[in-house]
PDB file of N, CA and C in Angstrom:
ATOM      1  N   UNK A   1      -2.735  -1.458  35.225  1.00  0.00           N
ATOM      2  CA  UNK A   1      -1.408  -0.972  34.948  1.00  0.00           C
ATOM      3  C   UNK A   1      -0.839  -1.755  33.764  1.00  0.00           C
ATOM      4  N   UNK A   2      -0.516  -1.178  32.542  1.00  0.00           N
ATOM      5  CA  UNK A   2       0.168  -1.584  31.175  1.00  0.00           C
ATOM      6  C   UNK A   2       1.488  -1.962  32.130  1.00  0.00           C
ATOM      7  N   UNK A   3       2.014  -3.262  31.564  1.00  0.00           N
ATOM      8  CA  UNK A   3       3.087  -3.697  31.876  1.00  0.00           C
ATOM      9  C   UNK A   3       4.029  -3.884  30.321  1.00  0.00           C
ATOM     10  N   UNK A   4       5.528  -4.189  30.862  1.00  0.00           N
ATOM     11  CA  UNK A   4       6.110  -3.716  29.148  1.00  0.00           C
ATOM     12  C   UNK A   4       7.161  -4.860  28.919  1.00  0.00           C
ATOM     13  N   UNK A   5       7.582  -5.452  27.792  1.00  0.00           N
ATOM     14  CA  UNK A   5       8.323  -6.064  28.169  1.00  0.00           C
ATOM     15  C   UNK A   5       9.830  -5.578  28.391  1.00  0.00           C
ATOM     16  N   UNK A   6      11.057  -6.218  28.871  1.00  0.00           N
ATOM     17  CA  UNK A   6      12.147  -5.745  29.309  1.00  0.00           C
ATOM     18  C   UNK A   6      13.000  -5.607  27.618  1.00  0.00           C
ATOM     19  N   UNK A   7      13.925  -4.644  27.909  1.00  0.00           N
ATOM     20  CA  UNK A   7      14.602  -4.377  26.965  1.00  0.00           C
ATOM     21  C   UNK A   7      15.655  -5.366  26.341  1.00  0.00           C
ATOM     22  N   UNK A   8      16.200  -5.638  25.201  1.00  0.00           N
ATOM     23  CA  UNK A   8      17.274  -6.807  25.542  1.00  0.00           C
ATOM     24  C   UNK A   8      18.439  -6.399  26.019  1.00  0.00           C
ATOM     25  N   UNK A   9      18.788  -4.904  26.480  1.00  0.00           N
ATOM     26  CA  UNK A   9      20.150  -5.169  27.433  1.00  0.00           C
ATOM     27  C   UNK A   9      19.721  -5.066  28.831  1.00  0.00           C
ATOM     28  N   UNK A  10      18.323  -5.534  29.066  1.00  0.00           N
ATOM     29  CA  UNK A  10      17.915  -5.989  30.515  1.00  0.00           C
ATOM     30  C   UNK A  10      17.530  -7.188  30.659  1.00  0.00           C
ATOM     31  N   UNK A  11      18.117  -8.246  29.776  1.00  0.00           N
ATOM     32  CA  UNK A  11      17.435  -9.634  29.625  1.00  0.00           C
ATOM     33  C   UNK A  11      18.963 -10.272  30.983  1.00  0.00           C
ATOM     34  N   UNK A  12      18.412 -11.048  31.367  1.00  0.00           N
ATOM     35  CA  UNK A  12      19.426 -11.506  32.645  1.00  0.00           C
ATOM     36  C   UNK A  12      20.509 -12.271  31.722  1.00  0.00           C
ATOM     37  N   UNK A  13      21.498 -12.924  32.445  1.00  0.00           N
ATOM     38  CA  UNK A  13      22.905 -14.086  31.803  1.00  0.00           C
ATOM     39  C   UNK A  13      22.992 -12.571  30.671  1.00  0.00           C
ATOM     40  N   UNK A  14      23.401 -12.077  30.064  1.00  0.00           N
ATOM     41  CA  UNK A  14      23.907 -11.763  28.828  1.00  0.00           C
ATOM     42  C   UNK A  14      24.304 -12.341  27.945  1.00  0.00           C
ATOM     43  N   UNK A  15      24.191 -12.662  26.646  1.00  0.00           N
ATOM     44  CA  UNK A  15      24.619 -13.492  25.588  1.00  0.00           C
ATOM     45  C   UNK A  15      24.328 -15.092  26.032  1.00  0.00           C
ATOM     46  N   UNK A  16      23.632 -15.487  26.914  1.00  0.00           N
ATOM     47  CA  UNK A  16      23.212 -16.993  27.069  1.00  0.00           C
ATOM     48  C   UNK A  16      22.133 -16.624  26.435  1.00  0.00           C
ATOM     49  N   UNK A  17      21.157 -15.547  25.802  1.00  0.00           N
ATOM     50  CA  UNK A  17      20.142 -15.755  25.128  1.00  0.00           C
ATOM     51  C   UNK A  17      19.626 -15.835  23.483  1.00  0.00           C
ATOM     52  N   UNK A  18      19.615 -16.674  22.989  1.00  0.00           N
ATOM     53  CA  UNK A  18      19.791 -16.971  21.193  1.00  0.00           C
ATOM     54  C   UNK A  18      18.715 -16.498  21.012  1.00  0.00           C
ATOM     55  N   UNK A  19      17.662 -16.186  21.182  1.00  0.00           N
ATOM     56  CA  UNK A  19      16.737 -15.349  20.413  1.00  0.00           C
ATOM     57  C   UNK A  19      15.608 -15.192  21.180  1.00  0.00           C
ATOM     58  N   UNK A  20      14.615 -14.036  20.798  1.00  0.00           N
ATOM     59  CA  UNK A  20      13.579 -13.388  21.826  1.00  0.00           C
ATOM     60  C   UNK A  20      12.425 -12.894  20.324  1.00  0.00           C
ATOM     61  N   UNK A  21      11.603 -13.837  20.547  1.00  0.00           N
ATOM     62  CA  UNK A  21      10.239 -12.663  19.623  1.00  0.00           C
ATOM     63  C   UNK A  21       9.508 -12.617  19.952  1.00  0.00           C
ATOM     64  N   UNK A  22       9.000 -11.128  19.989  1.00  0.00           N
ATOM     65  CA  UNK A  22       7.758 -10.496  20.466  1.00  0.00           C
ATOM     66  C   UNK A  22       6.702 -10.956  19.733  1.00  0.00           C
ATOM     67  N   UNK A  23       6.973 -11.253  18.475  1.00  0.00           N
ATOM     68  CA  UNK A  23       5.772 -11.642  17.801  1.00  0.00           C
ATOM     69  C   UNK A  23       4.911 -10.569  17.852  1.00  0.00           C
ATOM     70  N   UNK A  24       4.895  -9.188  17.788  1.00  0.00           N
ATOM     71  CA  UNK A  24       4.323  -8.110  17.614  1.00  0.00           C
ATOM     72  C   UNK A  24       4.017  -7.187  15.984  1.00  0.00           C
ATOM     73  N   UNK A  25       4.351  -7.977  15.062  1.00  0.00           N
ATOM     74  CA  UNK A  25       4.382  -7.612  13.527  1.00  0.00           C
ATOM     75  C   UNK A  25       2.898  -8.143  13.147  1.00  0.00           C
ATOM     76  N   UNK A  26       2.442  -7.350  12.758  1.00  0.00           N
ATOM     77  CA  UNK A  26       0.897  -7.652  12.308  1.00  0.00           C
ATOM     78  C   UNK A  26       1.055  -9.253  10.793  1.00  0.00           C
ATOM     79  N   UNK A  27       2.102  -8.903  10.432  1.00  0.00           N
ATOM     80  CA  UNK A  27       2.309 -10.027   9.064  1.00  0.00           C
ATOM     81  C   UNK A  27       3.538 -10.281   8.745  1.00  0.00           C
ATOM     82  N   UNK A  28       3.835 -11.059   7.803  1.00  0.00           N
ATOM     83  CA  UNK A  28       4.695 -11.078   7.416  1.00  0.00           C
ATOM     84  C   UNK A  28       5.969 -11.588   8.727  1.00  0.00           C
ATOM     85  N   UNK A  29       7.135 -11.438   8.248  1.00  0.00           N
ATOM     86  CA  UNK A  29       8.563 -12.012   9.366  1.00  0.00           C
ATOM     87  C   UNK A  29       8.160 -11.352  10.179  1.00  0.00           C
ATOM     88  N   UNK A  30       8.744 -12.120  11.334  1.00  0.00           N
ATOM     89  CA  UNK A  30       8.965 -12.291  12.450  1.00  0.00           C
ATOM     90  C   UNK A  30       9.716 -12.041  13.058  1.00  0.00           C
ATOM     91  N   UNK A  31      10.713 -10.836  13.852  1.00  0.00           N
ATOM     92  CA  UNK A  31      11.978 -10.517  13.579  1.00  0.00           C
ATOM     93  C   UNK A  31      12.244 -11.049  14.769  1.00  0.00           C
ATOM     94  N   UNK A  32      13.479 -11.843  15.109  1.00  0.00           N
ATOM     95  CA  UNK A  32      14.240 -12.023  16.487  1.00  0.00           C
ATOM     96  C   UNK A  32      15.155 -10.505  16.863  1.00  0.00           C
ATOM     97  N   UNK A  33      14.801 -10.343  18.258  1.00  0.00           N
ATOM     98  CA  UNK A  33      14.644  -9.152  18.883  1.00  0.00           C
ATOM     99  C   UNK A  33      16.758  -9.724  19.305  1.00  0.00           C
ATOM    100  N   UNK A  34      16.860 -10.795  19.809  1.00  0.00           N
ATOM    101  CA  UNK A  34      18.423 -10.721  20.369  1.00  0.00           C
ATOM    102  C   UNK A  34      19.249 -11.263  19.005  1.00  0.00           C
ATOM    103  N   UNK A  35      19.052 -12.048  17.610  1.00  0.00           N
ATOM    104  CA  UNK A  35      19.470 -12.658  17.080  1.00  0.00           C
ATOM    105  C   UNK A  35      19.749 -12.619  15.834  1.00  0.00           C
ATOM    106  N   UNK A  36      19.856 -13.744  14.886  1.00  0.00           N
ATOM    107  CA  UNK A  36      19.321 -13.479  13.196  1.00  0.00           C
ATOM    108  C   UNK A  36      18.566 -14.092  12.800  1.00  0.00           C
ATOM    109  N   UNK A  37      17.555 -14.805  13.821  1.00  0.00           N
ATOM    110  CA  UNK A  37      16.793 -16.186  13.581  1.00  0.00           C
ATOM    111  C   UNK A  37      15.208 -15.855  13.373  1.00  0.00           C
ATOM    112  N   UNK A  38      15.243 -14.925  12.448  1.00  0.00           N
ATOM    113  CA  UNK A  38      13.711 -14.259  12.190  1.00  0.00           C
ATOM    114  C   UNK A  38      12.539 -15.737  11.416  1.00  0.00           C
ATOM    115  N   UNK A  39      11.363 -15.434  11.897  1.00  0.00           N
ATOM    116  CA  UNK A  39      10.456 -16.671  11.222  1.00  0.00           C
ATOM    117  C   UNK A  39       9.687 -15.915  10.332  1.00  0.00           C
ATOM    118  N   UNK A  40       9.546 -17.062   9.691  1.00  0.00           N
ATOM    119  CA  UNK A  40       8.433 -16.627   8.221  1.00  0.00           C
ATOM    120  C   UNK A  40       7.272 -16.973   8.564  1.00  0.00           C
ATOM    121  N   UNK A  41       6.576 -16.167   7.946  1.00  0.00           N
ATOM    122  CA  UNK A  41       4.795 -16.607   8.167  1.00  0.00           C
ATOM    123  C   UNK A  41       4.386 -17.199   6.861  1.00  0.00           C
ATOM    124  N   UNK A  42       3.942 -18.409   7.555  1.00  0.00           N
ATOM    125  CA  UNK A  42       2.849 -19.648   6.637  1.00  0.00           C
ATOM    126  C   UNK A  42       1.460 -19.534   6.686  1.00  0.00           C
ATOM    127  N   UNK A  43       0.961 -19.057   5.764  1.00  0.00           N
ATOM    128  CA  UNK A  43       0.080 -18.454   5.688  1.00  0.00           C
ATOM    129  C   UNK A  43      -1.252 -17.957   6.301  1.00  0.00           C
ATOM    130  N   UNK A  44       0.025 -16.436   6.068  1.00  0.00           N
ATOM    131  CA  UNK A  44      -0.529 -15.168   6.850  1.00  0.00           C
ATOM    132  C   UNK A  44      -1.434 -15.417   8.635  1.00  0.00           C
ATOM    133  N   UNK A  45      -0.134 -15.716   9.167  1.00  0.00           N
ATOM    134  CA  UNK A  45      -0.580 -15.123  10.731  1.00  0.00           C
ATOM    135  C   UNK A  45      -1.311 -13.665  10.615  1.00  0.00           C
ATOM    136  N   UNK A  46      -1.948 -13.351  11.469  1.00  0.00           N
ATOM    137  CA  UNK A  46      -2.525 -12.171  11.599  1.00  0.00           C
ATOM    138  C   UNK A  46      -1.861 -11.559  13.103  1.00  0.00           C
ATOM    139  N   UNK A  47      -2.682 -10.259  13.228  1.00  0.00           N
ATOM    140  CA  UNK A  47      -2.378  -9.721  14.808  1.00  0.00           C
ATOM    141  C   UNK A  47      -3.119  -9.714  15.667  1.00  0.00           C
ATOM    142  N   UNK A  48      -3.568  -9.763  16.840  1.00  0.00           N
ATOM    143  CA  UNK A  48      -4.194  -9.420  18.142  1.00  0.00           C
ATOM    144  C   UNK A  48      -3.729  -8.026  18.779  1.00  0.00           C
ATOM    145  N   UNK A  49      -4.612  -8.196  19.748  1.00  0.00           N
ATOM    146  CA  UNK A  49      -4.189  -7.614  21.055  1.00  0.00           C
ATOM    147  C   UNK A  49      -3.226  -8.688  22.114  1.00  0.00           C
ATOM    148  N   UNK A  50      -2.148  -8.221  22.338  1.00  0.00           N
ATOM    149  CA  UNK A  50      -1.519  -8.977  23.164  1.00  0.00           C
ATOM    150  C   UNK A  50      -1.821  -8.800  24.655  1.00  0.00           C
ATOM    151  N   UNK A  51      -0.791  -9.279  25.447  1.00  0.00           N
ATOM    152  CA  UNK A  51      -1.304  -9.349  26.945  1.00  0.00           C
ATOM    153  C   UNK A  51      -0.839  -7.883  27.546  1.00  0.00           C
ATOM    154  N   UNK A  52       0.537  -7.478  26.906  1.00  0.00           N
ATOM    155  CA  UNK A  52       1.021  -5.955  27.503  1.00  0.00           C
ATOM    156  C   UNK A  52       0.698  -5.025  26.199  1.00  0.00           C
ATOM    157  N   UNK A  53      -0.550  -5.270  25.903  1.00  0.00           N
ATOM    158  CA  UNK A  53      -0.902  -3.844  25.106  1.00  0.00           C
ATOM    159  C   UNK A  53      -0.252  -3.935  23.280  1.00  0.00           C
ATOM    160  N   UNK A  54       0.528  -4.587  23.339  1.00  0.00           N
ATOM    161  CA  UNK A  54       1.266  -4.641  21.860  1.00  0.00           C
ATOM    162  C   UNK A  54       0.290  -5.691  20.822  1.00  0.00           C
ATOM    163  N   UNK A  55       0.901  -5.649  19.698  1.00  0.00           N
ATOM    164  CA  UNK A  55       0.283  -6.887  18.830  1.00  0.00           C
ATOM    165  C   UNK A  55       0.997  -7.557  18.737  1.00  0.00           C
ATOM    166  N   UNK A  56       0.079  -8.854  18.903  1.00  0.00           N
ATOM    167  CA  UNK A  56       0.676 -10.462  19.031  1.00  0.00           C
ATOM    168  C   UNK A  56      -0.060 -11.049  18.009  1.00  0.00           C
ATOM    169  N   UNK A  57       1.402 -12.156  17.683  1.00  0.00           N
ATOM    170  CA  UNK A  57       0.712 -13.191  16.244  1.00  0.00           C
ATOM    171  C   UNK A  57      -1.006 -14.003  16.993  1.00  0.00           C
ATOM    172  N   UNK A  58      -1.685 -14.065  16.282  1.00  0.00           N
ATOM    173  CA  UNK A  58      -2.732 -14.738  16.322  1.00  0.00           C
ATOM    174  C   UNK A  58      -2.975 -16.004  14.934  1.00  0.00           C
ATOM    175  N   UNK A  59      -3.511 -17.215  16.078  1.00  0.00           N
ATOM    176  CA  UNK A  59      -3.066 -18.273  14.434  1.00  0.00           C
ATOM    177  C   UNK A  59      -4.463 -18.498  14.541  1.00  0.00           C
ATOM    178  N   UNK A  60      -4.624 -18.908  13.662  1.00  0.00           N
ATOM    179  CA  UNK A  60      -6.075 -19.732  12.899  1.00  0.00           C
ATOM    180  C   UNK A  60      -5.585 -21.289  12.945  1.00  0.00           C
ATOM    181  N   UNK A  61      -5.785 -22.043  13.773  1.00  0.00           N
ATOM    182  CA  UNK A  61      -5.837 -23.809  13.298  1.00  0.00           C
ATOM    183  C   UNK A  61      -6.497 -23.989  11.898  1.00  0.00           C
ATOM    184  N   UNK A  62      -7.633 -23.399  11.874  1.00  0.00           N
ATOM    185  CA  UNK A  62      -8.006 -24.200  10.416  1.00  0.00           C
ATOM    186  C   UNK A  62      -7.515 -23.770   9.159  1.00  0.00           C
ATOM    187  N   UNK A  63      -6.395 -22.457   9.192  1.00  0.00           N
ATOM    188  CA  UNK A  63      -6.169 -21.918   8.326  1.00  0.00           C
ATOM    189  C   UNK A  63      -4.727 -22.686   7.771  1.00  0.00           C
ATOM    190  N   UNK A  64      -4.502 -23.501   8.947  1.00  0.00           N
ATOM    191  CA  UNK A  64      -3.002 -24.230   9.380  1.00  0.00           C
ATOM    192  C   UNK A  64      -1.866 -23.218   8.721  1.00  0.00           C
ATOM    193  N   UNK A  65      -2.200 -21.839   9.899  1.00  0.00           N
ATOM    194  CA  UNK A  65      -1.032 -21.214  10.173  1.00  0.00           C
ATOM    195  C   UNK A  65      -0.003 -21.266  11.419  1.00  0.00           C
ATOM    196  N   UNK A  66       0.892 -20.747  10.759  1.00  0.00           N
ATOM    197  CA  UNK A  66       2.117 -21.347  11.727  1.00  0.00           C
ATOM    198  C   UNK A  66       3.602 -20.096  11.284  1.00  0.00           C
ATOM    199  N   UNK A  67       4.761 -20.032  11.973  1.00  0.00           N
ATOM    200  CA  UNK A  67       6.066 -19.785  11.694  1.00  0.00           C
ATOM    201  C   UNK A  67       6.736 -20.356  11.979  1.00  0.00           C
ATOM    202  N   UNK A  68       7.975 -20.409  11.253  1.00  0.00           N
ATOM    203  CA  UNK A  68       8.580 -21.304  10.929  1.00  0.00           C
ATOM    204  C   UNK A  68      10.370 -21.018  10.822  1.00  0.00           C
ATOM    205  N   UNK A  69      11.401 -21.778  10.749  1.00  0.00           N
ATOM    206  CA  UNK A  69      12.879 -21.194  10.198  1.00  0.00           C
ATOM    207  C   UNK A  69      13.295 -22.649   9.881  1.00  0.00           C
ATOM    208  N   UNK A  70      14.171 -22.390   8.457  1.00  0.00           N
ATOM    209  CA  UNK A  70      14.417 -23.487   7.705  1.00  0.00           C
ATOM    210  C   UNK A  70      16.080 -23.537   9.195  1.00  0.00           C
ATOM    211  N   UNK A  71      16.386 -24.771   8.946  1.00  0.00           N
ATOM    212  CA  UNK A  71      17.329 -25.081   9.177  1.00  0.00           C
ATOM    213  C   UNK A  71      18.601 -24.490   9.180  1.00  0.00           C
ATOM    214  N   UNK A  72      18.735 -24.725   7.802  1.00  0.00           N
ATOM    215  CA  UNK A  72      20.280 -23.954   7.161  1.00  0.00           C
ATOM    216  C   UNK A  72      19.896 -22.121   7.244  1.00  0.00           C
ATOM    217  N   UNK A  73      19.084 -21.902   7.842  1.00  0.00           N
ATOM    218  CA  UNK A  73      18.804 -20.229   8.606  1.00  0.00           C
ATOM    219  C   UNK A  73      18.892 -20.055   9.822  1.00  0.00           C
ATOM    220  N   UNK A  74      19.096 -20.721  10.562  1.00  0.00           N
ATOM    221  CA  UNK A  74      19.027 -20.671  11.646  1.00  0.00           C
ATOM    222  C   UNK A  74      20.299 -20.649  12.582  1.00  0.00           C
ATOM    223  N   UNK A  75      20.263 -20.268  13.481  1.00  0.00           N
ATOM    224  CA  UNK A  75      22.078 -19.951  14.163  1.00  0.00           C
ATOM    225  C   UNK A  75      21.578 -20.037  15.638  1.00  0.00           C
ATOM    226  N   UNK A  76      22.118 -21.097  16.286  1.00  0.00           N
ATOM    227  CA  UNK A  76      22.128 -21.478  17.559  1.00  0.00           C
ATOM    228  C   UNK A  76      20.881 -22.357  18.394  1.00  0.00           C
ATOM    229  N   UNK A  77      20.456 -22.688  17.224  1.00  0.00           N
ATOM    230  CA  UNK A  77      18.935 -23.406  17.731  1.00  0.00           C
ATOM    231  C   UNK A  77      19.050 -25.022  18.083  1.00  0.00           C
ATOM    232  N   UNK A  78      19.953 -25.380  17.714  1.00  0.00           N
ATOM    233  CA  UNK A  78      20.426 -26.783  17.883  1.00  0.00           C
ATOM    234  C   UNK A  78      20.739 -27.133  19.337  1.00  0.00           C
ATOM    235  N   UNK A  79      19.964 -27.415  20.113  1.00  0.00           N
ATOM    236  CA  UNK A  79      20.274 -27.966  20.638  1.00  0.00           C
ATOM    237  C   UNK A  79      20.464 -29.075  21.580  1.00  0.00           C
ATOM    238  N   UNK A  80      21.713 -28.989  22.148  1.00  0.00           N
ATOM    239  CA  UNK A  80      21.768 -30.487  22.768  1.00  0.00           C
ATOM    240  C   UNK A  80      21.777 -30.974  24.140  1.00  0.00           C
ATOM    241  N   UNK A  81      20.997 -29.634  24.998  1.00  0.00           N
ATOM    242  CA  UNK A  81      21.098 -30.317  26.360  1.00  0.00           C
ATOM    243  C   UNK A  81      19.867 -29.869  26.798  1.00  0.00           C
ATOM    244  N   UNK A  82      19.656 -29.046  27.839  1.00  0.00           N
ATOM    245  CA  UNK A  82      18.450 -28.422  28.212  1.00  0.00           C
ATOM    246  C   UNK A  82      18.390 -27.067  28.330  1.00  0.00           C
ATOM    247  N   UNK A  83      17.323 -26.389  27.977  1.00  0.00           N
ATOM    248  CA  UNK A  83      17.279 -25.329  27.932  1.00  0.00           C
ATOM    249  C   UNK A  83      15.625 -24.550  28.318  1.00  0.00           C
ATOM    250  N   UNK A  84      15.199 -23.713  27.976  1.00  0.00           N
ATOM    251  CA  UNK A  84      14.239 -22.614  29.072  1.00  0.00           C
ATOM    252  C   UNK A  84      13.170 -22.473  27.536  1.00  0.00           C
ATOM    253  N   UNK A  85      12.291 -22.573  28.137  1.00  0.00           N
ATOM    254  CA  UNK A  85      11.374 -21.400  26.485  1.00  0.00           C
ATOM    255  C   UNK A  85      10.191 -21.232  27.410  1.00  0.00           C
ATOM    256  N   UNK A  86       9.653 -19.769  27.336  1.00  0.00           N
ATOM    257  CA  UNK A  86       8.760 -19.460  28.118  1.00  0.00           C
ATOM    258  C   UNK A  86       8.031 -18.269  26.878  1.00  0.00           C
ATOM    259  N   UNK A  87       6.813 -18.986  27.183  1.00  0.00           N
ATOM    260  CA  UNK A  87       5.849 -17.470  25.995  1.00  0.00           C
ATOM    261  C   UNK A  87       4.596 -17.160  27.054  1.00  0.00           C
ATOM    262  N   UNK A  88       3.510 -16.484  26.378  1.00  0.00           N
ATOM    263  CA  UNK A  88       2.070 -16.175  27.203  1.00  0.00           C
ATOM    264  C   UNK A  88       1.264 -17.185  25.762  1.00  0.00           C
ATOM    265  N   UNK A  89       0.372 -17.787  26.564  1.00  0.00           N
ATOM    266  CA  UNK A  89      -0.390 -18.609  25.267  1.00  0.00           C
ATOM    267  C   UNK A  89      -1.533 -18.253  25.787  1.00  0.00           C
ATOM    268  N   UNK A  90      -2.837 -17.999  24.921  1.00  0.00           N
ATOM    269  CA  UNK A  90      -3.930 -17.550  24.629  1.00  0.00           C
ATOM    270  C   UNK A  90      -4.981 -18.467  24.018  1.00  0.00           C
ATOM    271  N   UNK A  91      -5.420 -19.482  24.418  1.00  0.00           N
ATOM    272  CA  UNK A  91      -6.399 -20.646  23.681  1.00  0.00           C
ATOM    273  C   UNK A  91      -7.696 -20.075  23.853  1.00  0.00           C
ATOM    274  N   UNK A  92      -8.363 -20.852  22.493  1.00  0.00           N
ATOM    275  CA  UNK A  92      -9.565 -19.539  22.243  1.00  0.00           C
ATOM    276  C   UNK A  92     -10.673 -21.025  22.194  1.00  0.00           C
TER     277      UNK A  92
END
């Protein structure tokens, strides 16, 4: 059974969430799905197969790819107490 992810006006708390990426863009940005806090790709993430059927960033270590958001781009990432980050990770 394909499972999907939830929509963002089905994400729980409302507005307690600063940003959500699917990481489903074969290249290039990275768009934040709740936010304005999109990442850039350092050179050239590629795509996969993800876990619910979509495409997911795939990195190369030796290619030392990565994404990234400068600072002065970023809106609400600072922070100063505790907070939640949950992804699916895939080690190869």
């Amino acid at each position: 059974m394909m499972m999907a992810l939830p929509a963002v006006s089905a994400l729980p708390q409302s507005g307690s969430i600063i940003s959500r990426w699917k990481l489903e863009e074969t290249s290039g940005t990275r768009s934040d799905d709740v936010g304005s806090n999109n990442l850039t790709d350092n050179n050239t993430v590629t795509g996969g197969t993800g876990k619910f059927g979509d495409t997911c960033s795939d990195f190369e270590a030796g290619n030392s790819e990565s994404l990234s958001i400068a600072d002065a781009s970023q809106s609400g990432l600072d922070f100063a107490g505790s907070f939640t980050l949950a992804c699916w990770v895939k080690l190869e």
